[in-house]
C-alpha atoms as a PDB file:
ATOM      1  CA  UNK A   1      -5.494   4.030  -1.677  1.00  0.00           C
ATOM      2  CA  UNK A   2      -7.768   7.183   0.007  1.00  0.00           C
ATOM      3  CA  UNK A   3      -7.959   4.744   3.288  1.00  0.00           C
ATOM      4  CA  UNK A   4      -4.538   4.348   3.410  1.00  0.00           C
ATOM      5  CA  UNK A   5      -3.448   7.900   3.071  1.00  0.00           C
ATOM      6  CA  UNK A   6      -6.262   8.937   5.670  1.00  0.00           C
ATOM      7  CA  UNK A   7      -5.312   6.359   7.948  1.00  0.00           C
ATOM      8  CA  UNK A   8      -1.812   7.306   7.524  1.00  0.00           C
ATOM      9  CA  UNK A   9      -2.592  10.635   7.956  1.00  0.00           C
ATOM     10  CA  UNK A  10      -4.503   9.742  11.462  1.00  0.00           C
ATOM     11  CA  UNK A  11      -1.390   7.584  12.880  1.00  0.00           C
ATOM     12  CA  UNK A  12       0.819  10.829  11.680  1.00  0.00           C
ATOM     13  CA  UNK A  13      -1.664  13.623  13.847  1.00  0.00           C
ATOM     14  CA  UNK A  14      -1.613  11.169  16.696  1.00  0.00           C
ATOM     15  CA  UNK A  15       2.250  11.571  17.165  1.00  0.00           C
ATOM     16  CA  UNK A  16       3.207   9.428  19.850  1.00  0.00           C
ATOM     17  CA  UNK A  17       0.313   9.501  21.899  1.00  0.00           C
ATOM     18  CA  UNK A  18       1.078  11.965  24.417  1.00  0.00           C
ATOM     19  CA  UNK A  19      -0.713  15.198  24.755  1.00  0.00           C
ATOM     20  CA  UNK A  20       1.300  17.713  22.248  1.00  0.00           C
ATOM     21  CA  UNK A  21      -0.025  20.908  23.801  1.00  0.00           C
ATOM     22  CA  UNK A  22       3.125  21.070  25.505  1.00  0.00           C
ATOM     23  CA  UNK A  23       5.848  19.166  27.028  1.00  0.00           C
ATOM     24  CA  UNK A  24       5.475  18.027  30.853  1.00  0.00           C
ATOM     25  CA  UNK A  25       8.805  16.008  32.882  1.00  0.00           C
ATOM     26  CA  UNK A  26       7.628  15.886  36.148  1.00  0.00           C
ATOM     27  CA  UNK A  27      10.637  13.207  36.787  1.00  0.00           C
ATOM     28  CA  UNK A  28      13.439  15.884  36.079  1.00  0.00           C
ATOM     29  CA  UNK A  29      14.524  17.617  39.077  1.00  0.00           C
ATOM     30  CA  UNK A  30      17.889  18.410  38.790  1.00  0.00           C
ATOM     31  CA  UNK A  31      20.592  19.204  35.964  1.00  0.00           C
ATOM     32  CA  UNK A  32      21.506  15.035  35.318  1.00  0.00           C
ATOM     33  CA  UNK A  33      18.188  14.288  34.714  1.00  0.00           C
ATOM     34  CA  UNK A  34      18.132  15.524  31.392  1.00  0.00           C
ATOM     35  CA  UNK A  35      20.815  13.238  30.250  1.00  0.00           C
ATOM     36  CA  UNK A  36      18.668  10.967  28.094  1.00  0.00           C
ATOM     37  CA  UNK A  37      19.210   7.209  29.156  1.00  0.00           C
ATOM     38  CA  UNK A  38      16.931   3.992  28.338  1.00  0.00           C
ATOM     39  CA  UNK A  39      15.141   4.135  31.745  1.00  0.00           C
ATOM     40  CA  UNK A  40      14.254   7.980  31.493  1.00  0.00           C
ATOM     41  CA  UNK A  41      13.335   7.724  27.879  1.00  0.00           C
ATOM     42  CA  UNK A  42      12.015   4.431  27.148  1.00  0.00           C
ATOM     43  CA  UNK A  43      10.100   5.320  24.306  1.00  0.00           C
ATOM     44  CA  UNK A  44      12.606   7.533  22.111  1.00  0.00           C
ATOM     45  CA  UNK A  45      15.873   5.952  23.603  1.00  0.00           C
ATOM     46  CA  UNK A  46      18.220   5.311  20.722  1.00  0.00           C
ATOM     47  CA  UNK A  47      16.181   7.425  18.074  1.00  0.00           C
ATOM     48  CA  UNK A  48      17.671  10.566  16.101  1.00  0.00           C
ATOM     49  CA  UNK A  49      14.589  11.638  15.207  1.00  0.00           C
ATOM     50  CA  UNK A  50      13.493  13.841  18.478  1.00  0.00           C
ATOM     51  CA  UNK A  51      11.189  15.822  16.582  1.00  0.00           C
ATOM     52  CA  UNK A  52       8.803  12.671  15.829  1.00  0.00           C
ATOM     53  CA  UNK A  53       7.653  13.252  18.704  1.00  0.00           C
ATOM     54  CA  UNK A  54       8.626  16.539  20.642  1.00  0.00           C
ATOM     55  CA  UNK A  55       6.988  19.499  19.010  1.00  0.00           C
ATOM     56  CA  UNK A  56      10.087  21.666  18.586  1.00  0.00           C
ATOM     57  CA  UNK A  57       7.911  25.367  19.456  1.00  0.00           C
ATOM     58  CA  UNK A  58       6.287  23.273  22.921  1.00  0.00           C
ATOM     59  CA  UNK A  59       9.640  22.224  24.066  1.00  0.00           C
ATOM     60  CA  UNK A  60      11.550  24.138  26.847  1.00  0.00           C
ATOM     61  CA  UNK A  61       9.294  25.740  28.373  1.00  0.00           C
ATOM     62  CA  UNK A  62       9.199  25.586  31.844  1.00  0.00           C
ATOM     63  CA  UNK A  63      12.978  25.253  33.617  1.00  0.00           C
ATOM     64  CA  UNK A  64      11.940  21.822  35.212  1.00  0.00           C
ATOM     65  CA  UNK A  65      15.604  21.551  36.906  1.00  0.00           C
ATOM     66  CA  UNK A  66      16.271  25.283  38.028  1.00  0.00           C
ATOM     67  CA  UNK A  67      19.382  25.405  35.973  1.00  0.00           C
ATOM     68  CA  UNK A  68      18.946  29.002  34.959  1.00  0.00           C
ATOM     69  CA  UNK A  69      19.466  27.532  30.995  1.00  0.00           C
ATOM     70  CA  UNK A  70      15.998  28.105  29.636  1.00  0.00           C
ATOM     71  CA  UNK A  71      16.319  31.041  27.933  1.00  0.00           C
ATOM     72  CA  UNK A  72      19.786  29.649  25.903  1.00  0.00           C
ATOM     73  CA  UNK A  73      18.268  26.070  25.433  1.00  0.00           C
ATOM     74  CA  UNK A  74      15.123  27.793  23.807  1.00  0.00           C
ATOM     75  CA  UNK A  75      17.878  29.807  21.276  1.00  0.00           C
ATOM     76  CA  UNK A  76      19.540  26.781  21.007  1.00  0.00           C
ATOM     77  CA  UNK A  77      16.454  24.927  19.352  1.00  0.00           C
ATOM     78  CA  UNK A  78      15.160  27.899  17.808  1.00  0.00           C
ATOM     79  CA  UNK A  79      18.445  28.419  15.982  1.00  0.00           C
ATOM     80  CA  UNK A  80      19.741  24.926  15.129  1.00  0.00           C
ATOM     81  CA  UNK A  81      16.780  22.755  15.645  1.00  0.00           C
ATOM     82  CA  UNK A  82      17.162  19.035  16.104  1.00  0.00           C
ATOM     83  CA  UNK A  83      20.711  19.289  15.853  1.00  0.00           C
ATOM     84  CA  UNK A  84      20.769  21.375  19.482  1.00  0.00           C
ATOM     85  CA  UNK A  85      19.255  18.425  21.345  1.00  0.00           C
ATOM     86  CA  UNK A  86      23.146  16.346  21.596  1.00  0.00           C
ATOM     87  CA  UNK A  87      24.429  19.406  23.311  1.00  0.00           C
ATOM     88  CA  UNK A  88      22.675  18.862  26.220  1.00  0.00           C
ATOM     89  CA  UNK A  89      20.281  15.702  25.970  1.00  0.00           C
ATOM     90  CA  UNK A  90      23.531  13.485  25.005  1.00  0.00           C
ATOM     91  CA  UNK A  91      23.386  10.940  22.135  1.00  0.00           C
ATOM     92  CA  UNK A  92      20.429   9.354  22.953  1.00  0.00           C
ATOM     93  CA  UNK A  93      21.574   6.329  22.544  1.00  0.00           C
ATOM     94  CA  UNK A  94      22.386   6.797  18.526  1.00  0.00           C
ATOM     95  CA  UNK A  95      25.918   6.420  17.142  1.00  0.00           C
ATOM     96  CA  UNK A  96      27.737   9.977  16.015  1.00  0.00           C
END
């Protein structure tokens, strides 16, 4: 039972294999781009649990599209947490 919860506990710190440090989208370059779509998030497409693997304090951090909306899409998350990410990400692929 000890091995299971430890090796749980592994799989749980090792998220979803990306470096959780921070958040890096070197494919977004303008404003559309963060529409979340099956190509452009293979991994998380259709999932309503964005958290799972986004760390919510790593996220928006650097204005990858020049929008000028970093500063209300950091409120946004800060305020309302995973239920900010529809209001500009889309659905994601999962039903209303």
């Amino acid at each position: 039972m000890i091995r299971a919860v430890l090796l749980f506990t592994l799989f749980w710190l090792a998220g979803c294999s990306i470096d959780r440090q921070y958040e890096r989208y070197p494919n977004l370059t303008k404003l559309e781009d963060i529409t979340l779509t099956e190509d452009n998030h293979p991994h998380g497409y259709g999932r309503s649990d964005c958290f799972s693997c986004h760390v919510s304090v790593n996220i928006h951090r650097v204005d990858y599209v020049q929008s000028g909306l970093l500063n209300t899409a950091q409120r946004l998350t800060e305020t309302y947490g995973i239920d900010s990410c529809r209001g500009c990400h889309q659905s994601n692929g999962v039903a209303p």
